[in-house]
C-alpha atoms as a PDB file:
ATOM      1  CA  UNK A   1     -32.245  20.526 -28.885  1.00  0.00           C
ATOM      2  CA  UNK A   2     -35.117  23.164 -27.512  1.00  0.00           C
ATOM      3  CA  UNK A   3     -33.392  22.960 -24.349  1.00  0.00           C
ATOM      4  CA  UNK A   4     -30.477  24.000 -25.943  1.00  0.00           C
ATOM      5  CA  UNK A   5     -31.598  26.489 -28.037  1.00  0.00           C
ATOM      6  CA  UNK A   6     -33.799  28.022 -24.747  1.00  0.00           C
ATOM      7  CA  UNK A   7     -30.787  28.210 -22.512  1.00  0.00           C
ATOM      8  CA  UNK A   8     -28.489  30.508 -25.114  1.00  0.00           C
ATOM      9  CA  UNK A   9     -31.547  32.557 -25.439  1.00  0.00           C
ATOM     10  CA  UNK A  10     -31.870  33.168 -21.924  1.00  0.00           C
ATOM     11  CA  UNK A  11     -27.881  33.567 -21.897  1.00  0.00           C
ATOM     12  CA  UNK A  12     -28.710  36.576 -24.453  1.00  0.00           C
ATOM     13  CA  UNK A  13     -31.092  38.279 -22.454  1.00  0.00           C
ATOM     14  CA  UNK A  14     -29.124  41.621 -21.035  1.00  0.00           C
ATOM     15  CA  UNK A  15     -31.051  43.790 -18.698  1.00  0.00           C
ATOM     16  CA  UNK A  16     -30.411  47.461 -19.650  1.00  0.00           C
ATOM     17  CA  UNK A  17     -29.966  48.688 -16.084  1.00  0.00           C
ATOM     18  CA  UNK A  18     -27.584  45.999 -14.711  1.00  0.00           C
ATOM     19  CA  UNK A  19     -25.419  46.678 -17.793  1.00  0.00           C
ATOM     20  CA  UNK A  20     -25.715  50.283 -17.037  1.00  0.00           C
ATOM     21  CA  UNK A  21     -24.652  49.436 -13.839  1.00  0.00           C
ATOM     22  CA  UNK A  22     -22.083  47.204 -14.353  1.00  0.00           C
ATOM     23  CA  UNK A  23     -20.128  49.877 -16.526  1.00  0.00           C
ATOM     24  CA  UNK A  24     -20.629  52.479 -14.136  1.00  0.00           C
ATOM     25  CA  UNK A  25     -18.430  50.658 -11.483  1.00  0.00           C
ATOM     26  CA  UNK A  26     -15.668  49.464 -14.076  1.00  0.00           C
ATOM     27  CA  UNK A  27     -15.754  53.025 -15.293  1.00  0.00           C
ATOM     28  CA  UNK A  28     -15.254  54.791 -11.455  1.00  0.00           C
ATOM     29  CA  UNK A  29     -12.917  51.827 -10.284  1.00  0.00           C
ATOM     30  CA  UNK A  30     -10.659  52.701 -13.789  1.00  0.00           C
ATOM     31  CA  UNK A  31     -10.604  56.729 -13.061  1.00  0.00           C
ATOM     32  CA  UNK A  32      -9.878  55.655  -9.236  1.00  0.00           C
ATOM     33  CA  UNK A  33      -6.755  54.378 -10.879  1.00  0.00           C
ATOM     34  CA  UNK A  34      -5.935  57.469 -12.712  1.00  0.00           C
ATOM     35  CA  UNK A  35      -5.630  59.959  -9.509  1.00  0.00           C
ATOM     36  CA  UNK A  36      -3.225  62.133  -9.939  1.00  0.00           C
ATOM     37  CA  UNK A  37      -3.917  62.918 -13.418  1.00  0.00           C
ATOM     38  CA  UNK A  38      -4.906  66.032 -15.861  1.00  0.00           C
ATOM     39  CA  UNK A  39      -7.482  66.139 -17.803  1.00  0.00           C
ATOM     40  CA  UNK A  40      -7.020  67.650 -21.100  1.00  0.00           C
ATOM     41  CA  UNK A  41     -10.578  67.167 -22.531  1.00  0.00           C
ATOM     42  CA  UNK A  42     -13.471  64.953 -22.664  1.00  0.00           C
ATOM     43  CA  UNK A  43     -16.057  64.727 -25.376  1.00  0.00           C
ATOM     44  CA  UNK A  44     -19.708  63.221 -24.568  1.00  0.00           C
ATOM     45  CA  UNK A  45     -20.984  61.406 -26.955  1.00  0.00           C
ATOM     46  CA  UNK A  46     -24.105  59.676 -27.935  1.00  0.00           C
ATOM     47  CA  UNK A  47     -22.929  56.381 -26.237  1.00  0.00           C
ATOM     48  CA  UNK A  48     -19.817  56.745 -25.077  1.00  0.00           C
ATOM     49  CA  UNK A  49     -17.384  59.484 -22.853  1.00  0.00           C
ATOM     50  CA  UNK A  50     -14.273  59.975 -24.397  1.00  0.00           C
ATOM     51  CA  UNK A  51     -11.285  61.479 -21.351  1.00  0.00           C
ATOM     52  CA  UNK A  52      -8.256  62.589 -22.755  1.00  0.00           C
ATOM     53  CA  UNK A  53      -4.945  63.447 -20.253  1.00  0.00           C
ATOM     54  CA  UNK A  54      -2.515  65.637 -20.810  1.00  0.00           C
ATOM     55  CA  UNK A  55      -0.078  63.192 -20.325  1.00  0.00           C
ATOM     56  CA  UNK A  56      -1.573  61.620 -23.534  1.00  0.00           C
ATOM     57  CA  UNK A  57      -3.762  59.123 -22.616  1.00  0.00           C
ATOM     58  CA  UNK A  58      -7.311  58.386 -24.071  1.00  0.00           C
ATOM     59  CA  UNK A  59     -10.232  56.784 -22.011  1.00  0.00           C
ATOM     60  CA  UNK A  60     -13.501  55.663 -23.368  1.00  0.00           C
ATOM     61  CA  UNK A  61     -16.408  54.645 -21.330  1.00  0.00           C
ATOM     62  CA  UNK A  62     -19.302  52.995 -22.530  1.00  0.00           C
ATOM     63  CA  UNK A  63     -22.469  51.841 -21.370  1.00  0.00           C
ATOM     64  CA  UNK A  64     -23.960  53.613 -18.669  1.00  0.00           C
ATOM     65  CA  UNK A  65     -25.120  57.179 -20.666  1.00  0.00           C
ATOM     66  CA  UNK A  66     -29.091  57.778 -19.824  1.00  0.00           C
ATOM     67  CA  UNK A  67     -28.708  55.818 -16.272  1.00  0.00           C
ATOM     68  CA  UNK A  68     -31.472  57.728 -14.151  1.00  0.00           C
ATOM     69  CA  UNK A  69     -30.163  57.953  -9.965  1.00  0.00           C
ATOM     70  CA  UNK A  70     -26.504  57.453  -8.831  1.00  0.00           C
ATOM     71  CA  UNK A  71     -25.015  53.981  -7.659  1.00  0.00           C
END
């Protein structure tokens, strides 16, 4: 049962940067997608970006605010 109980804690453990990271690509492969479009507005937030379009659309990225160097 300690086994157990070790393992899902380890599962749990997130490392800050690689989560950074990790939404930083999912965020510029998403706005690759989205070429082409106008952008209305965006709003930065304490943890998020908010990207509105003018063709109505609303994107929120999360995650990767207070990242220090570029990947």
């Amino acid at each position: 049962m300690a086994d157990k109980v070790a393992e899902l804690v380890e599962l749990l453990e997130i490392e800050p940067d690689g989560l950074r990271e990790a939404e930083f690509f999912q965020a510029r492969a998403a706005l690759q997608t989205r070429v082409g479009k106008t952008v209305s507005a965006a709003e930065v937030q304490d943890a998020r970006i908010v990207l509105a379009t003018s063709d109505g659309g609303r994107y929120i990225f999360y995650g990767f605010l207070g990242a220090e160097g570029a990947y």
